[in-house]
PDB file of N, CA and C in Angstrom:
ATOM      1  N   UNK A   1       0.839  -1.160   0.000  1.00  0.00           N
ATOM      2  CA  UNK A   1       0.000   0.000   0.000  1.00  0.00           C
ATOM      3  C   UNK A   1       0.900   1.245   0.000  1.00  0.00           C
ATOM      4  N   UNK A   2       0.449   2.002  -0.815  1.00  0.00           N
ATOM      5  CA  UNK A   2       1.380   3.526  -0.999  1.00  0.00           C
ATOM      6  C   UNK A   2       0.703   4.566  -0.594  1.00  0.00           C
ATOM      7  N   UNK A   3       0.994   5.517   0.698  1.00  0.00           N
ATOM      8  CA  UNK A   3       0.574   5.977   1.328  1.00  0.00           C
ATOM      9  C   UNK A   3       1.452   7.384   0.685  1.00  0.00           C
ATOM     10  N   UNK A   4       0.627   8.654   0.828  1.00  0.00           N
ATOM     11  CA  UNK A   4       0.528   9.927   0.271  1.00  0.00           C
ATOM     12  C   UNK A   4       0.650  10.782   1.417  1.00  0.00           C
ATOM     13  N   UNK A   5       1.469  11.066   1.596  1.00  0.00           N
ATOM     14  CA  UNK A   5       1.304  12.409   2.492  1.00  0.00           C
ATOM     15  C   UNK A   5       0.991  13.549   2.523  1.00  0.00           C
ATOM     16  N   UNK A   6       1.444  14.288   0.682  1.00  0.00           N
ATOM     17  CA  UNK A   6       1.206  15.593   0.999  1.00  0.00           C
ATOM     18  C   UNK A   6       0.157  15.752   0.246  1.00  0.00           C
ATOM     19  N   UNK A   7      -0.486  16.770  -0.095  1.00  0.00           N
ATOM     20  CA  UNK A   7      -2.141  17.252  -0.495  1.00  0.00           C
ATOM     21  C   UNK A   7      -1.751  17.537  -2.074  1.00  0.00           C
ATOM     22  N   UNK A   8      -2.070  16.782  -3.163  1.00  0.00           N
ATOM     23  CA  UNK A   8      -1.740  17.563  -4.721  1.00  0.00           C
ATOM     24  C   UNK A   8      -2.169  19.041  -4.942  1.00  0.00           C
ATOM     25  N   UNK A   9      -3.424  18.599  -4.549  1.00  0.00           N
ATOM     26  CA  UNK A   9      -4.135  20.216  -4.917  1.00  0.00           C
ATOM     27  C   UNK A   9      -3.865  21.166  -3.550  1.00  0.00           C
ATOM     28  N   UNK A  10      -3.144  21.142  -2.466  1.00  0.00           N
ATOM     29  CA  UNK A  10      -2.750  21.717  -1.863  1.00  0.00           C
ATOM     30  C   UNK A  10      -1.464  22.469  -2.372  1.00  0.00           C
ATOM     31  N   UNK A  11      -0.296  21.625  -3.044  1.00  0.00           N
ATOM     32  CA  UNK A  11       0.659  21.816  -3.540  1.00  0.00           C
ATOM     33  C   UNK A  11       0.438  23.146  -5.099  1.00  0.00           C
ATOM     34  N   UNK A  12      -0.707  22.546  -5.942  1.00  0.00           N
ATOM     35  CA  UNK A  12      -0.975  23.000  -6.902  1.00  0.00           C
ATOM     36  C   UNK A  12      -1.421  25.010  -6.500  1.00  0.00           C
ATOM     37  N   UNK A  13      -2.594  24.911  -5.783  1.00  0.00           N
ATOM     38  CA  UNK A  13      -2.476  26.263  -4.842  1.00  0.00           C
ATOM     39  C   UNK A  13      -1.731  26.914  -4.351  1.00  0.00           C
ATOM     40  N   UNK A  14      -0.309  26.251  -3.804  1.00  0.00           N
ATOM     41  CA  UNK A  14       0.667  27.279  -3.419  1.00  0.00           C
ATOM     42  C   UNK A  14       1.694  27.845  -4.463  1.00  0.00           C
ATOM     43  N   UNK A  15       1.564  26.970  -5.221  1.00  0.00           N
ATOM     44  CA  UNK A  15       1.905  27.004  -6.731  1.00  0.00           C
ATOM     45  C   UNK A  15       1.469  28.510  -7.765  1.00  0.00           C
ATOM     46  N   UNK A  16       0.023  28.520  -7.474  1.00  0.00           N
ATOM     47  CA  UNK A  16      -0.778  29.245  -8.076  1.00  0.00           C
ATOM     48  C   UNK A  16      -0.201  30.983  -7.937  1.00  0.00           C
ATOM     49  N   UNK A  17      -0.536  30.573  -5.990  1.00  0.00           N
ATOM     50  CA  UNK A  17      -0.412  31.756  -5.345  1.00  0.00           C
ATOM     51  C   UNK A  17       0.708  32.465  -5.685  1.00  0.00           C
ATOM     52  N   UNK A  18       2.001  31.197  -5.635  1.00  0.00           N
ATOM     53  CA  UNK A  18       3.201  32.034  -5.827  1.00  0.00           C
ATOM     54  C   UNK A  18       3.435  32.637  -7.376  1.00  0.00           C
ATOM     55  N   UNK A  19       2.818  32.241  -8.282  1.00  0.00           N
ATOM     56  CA  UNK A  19       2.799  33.105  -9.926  1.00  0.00           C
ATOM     57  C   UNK A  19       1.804  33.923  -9.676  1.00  0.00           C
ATOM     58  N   UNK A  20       1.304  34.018  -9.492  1.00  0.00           N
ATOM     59  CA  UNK A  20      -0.220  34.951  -9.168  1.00  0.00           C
ATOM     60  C   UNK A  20       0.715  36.410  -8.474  1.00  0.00           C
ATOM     61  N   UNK A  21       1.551  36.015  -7.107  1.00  0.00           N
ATOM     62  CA  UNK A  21       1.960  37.158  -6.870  1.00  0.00           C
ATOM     63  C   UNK A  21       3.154  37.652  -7.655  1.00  0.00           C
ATOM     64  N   UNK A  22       3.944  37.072  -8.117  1.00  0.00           N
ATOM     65  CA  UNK A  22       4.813  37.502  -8.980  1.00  0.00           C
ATOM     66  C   UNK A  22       4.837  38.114 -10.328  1.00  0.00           C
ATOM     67  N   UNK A  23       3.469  37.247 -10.375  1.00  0.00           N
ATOM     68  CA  UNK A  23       2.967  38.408 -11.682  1.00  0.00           C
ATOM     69  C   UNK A  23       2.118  40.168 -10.922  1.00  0.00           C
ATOM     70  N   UNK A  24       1.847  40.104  -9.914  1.00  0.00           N
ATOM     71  CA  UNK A  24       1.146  41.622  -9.627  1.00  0.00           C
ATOM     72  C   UNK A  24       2.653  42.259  -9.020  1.00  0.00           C
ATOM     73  N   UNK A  25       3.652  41.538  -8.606  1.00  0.00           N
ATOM     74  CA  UNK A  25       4.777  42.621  -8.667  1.00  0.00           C
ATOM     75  C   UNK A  25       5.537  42.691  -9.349  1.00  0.00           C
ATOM     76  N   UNK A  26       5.214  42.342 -10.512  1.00  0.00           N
ATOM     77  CA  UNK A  26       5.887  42.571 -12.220  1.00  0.00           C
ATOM     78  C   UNK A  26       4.805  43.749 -12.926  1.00  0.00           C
ATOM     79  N   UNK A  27       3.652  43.887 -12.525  1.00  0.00           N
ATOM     80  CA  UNK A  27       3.097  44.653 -12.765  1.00  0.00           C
ATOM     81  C   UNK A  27       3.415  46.403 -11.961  1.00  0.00           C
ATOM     82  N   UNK A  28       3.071  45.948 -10.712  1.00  0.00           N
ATOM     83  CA  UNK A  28       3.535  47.358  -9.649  1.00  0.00           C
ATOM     84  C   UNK A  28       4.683  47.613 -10.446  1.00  0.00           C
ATOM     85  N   UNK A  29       5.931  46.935 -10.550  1.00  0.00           N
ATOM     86  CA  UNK A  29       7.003  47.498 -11.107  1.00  0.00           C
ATOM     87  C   UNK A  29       6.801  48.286 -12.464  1.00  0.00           C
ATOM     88  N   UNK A  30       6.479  47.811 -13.029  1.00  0.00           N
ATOM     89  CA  UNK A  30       6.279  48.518 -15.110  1.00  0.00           C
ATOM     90  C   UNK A  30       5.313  49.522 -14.893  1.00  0.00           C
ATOM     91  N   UNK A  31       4.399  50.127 -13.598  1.00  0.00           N
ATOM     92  CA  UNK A  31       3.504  51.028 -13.644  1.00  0.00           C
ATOM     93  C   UNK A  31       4.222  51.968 -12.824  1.00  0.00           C
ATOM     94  N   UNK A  32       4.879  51.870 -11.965  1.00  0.00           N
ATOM     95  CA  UNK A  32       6.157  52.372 -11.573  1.00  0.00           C
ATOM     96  C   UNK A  32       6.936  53.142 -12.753  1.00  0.00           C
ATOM     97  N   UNK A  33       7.333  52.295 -13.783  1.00  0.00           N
ATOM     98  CA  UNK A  33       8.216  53.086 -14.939  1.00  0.00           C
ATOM     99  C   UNK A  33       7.370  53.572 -16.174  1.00  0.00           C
ATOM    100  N   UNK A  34       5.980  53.875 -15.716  1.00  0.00           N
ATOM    101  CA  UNK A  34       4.908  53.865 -16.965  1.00  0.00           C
ATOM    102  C   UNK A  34       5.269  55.489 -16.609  1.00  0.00           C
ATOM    103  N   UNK A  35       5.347  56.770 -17.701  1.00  0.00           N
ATOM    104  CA  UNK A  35       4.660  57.980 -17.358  1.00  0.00           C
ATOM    105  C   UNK A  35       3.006  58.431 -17.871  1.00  0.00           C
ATOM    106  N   UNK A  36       2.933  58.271 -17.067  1.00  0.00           N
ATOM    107  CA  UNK A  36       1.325  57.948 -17.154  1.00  0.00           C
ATOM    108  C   UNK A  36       0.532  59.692 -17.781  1.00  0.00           C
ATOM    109  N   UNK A  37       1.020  60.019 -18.649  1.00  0.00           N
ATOM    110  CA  UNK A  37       0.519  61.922 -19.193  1.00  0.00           C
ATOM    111  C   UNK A  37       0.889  61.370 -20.625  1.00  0.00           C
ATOM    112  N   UNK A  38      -0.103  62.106 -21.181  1.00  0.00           N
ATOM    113  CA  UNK A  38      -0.377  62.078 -22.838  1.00  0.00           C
ATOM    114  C   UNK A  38       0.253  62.790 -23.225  1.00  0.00           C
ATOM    115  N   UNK A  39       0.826  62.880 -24.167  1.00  0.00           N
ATOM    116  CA  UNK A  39       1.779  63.717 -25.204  1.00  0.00           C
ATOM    117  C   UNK A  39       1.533  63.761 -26.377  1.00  0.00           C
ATOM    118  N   UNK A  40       1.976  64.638 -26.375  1.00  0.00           N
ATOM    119  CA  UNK A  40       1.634  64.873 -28.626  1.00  0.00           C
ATOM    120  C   UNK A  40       3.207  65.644 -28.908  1.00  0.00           C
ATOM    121  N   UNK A  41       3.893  64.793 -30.068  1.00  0.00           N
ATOM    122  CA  UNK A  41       4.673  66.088 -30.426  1.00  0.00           C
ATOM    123  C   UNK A  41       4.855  65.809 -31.891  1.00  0.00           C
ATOM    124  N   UNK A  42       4.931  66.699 -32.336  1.00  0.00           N
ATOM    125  CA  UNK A  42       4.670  67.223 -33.747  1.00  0.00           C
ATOM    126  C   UNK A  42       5.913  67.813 -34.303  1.00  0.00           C
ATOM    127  N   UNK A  43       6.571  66.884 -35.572  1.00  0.00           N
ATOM    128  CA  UNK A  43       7.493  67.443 -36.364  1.00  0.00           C
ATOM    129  C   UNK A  43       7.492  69.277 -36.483  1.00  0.00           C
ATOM    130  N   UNK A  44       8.881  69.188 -37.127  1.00  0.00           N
ATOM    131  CA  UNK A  44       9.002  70.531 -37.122  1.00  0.00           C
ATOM    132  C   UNK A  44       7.992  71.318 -38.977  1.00  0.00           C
ATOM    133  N   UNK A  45       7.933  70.103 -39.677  1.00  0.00           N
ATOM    134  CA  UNK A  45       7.281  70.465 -41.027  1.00  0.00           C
ATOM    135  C   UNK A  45       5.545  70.520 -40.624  1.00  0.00           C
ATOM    136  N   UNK A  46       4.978  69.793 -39.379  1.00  0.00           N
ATOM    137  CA  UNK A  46       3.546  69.687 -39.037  1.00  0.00           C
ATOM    138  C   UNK A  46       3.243  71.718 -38.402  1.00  0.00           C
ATOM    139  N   UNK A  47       4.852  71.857 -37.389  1.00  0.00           N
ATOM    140  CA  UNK A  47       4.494  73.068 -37.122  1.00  0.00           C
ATOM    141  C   UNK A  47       4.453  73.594 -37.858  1.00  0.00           C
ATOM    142  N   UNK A  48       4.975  74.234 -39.345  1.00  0.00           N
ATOM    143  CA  UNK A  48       5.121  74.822 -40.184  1.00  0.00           C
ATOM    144  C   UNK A  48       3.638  75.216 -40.789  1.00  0.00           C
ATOM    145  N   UNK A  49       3.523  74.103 -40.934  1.00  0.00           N
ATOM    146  CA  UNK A  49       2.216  73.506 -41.795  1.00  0.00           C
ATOM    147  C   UNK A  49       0.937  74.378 -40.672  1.00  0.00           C
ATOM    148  N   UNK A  50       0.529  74.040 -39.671  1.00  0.00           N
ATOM    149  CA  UNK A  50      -0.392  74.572 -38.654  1.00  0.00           C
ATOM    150  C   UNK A  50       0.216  76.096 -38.634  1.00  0.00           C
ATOM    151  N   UNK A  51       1.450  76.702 -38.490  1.00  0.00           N
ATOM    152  CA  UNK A  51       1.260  78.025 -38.673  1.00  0.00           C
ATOM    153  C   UNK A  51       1.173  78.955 -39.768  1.00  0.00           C
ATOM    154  N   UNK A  52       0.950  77.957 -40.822  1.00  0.00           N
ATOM    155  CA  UNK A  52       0.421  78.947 -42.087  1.00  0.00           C
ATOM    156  C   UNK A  52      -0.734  78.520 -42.831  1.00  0.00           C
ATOM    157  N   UNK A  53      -1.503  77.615 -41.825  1.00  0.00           N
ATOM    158  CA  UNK A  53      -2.881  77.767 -41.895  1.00  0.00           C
ATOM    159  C   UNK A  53      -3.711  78.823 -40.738  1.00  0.00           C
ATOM    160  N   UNK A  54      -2.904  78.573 -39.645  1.00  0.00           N
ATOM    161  CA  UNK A  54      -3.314  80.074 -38.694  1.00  0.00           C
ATOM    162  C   UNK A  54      -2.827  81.020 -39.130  1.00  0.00           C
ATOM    163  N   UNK A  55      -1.691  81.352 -40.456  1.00  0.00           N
ATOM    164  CA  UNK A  55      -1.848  82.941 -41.359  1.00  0.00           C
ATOM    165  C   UNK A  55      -3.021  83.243 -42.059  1.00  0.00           C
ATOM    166  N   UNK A  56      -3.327  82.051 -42.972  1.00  0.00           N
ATOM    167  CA  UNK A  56      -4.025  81.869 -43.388  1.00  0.00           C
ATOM    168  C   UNK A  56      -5.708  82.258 -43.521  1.00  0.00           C
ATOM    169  N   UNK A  57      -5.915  81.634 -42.293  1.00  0.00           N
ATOM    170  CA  UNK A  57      -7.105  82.321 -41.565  1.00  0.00           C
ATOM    171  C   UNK A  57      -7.389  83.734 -41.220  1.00  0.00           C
ATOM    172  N   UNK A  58      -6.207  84.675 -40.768  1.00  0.00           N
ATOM    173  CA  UNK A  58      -6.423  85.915 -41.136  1.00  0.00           C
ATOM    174  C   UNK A  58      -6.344  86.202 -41.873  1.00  0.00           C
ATOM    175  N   UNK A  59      -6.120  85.874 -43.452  1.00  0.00           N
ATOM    176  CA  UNK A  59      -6.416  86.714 -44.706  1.00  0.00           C
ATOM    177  C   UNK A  59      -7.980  87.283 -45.316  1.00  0.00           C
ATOM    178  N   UNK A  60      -7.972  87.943 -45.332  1.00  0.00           N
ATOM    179  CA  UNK A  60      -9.514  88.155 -46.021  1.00  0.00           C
ATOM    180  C   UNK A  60      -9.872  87.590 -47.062  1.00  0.00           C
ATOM    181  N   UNK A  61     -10.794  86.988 -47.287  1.00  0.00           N
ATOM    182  CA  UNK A  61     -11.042  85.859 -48.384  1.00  0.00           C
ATOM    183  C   UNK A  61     -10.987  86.485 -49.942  1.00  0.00           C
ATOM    184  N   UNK A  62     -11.777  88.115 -49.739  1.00  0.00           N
ATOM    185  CA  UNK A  62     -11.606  89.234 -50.817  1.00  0.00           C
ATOM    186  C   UNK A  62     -10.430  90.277 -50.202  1.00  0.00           C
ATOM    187  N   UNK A  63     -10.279  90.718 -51.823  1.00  0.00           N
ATOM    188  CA  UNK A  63      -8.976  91.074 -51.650  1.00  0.00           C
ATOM    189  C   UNK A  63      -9.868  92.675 -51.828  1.00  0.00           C
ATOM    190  N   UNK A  64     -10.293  93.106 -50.958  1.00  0.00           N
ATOM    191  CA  UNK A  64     -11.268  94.516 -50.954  1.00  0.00           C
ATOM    192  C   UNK A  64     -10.423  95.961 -51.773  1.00  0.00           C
ATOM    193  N   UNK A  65      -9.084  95.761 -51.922  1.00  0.00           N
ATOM    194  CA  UNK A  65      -8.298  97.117 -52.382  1.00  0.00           C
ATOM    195  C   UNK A  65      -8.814  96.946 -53.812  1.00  0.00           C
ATOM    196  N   UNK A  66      -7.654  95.739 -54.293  1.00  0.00           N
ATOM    197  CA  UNK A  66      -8.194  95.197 -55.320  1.00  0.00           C
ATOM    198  C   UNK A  66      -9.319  95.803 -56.527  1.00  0.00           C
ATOM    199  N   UNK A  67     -10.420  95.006 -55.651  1.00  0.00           N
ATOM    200  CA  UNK A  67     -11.257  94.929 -56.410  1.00  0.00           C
ATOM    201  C   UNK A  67     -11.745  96.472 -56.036  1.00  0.00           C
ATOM    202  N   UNK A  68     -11.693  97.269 -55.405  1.00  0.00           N
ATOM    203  CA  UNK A  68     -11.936  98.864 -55.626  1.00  0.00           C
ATOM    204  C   UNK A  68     -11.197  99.484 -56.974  1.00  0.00           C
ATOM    205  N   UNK A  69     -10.293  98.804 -57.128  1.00  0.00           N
ATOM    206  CA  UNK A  69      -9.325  99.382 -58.085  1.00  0.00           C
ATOM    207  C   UNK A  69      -9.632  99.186 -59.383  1.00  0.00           C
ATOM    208  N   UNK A  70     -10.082  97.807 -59.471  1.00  0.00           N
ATOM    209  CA  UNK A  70     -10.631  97.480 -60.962  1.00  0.00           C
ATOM    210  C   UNK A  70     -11.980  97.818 -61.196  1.00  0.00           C
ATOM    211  N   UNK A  71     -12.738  98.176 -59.912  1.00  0.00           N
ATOM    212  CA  UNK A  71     -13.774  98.687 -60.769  1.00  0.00           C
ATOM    213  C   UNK A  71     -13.945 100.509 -60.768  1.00  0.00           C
ATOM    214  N   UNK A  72     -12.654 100.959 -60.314  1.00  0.00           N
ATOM    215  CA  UNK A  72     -12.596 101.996 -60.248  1.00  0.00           C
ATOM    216  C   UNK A  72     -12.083 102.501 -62.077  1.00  0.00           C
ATOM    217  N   UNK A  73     -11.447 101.352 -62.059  1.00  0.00           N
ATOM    218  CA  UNK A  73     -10.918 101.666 -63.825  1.00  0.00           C
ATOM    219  C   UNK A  73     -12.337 100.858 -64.980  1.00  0.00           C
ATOM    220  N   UNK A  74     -12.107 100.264 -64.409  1.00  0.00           N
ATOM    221  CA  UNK A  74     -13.786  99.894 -65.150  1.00  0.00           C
ATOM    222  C   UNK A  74     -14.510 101.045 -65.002  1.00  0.00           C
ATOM    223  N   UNK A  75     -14.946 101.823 -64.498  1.00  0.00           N
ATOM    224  CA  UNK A  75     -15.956 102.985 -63.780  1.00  0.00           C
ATOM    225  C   UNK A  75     -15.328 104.385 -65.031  1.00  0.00           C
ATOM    226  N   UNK A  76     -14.326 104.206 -64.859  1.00  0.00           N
ATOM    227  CA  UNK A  76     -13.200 105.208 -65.608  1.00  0.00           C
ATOM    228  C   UNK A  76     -13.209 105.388 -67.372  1.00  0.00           C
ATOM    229  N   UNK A  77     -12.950 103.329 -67.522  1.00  0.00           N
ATOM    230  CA  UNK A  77     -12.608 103.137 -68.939  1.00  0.00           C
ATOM    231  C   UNK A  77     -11.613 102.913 -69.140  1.00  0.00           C
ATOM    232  N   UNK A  78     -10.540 103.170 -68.033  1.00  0.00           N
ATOM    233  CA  UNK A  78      -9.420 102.785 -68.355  1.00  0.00           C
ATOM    234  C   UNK A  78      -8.741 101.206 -67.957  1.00  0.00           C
ATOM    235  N   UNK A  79      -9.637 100.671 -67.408  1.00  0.00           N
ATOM    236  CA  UNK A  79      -8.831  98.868 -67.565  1.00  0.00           C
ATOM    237  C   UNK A  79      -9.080  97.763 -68.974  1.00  0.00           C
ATOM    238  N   UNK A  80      -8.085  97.401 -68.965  1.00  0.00           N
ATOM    239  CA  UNK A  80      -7.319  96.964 -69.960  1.00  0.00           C
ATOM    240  C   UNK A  80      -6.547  95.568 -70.151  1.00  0.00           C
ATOM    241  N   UNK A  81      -7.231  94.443 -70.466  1.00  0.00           N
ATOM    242  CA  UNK A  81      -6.071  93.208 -70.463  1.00  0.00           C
ATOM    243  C   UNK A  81      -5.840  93.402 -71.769  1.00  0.00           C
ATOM    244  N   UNK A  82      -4.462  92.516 -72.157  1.00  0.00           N
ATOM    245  CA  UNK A  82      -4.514  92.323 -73.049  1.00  0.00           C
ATOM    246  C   UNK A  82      -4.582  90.881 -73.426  1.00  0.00           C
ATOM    247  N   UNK A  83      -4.831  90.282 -74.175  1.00  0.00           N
ATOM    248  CA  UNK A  83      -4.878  89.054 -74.765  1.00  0.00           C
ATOM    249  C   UNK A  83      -4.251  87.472 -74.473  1.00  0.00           C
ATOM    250  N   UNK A  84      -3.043  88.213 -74.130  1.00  0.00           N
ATOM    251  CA  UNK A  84      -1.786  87.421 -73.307  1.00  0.00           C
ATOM    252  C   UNK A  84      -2.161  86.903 -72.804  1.00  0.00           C
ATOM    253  N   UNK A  85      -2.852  88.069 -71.176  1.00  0.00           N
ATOM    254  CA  UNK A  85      -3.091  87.874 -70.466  1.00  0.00           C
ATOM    255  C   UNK A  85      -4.472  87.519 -70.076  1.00  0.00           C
ATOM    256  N   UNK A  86      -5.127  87.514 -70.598  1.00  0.00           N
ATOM    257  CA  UNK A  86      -6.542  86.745 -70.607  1.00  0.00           C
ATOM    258  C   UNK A  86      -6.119  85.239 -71.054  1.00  0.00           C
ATOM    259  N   UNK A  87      -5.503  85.053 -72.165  1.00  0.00           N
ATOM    260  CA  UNK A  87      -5.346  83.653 -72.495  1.00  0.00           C
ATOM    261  C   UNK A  87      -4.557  82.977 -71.733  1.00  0.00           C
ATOM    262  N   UNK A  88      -3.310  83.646 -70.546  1.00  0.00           N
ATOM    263  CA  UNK A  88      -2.781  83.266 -69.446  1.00  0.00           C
ATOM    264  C   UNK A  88      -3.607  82.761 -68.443  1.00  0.00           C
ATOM    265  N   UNK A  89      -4.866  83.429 -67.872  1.00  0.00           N
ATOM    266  CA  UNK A  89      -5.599  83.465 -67.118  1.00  0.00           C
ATOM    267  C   UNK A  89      -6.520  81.790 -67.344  1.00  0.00           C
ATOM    268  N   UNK A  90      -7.308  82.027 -68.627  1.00  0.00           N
ATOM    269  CA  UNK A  90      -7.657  81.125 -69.200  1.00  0.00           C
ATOM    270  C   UNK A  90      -7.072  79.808 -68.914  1.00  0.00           C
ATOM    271  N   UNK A  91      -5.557  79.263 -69.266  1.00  0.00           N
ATOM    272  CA  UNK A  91      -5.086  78.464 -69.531  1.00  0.00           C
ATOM    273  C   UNK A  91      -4.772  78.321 -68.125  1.00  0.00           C
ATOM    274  N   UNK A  92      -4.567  78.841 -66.700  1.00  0.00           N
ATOM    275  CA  UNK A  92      -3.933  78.646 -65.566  1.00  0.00           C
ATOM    276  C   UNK A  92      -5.285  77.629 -65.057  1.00  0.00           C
ATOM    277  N   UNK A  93      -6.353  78.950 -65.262  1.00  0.00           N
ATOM    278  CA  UNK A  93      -7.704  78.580 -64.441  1.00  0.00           C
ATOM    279  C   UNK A  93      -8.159  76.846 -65.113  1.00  0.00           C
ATOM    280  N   UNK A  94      -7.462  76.458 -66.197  1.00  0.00           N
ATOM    281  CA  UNK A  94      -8.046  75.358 -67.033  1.00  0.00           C
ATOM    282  C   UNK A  94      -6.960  74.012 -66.218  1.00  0.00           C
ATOM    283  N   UNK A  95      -5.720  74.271 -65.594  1.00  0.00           N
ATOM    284  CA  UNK A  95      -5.279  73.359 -64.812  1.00  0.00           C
ATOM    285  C   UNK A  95      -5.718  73.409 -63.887  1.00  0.00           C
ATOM    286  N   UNK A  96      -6.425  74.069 -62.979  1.00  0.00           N
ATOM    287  CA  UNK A  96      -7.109  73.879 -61.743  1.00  0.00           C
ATOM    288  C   UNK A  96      -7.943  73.178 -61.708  1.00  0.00           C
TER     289      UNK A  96
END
């Protein structure tokens, strides 16, 4: 007859316990070296980029001198393209 002394599933439990805690102070440790704050950082071409869309935004969408001017010569008689430059215009506005 073969007689057993110690408990399996007693053994198996202390077993448990002892990975069980070694894994929550493998954890404490790495939250320890976690910095736990959000960050953003942004190339130096992203800043670029964001501060000449905030120029941007202050421009006036009409160009108000401008267009006083041309219809001040319109108003006059005296504005004037010439051909060139209409067919310049033409041909720019036709790649857009």
């Amino acid at each position: 007859m073969v007689k057993i002394t110690s408990n399996p599933s007693n053994n198996i439990a202390k077993l448990y316990q002892s990975q069980q805690n070694q894994f929550e102070r493998a954890e404490r440790a790495a939250d320890k070296n976690v910095d736990k704050h959000d960050s953003l950082h942004l190339s130096d071409q992203a800043k670029k980029i964001h501060e000449l869309i905030n120029t941007t935004k202050d421009l006036p969408d009409i160009r108000e001198e401008k267009i006083a001017q041309i219809k001040d010569q319109i108003a006059n008689k005296t504005y004037s393209v010439t051909a060139e430059q209409l067919a310049a215009k033409m041909l720019a506005t036709d790649k857009e």
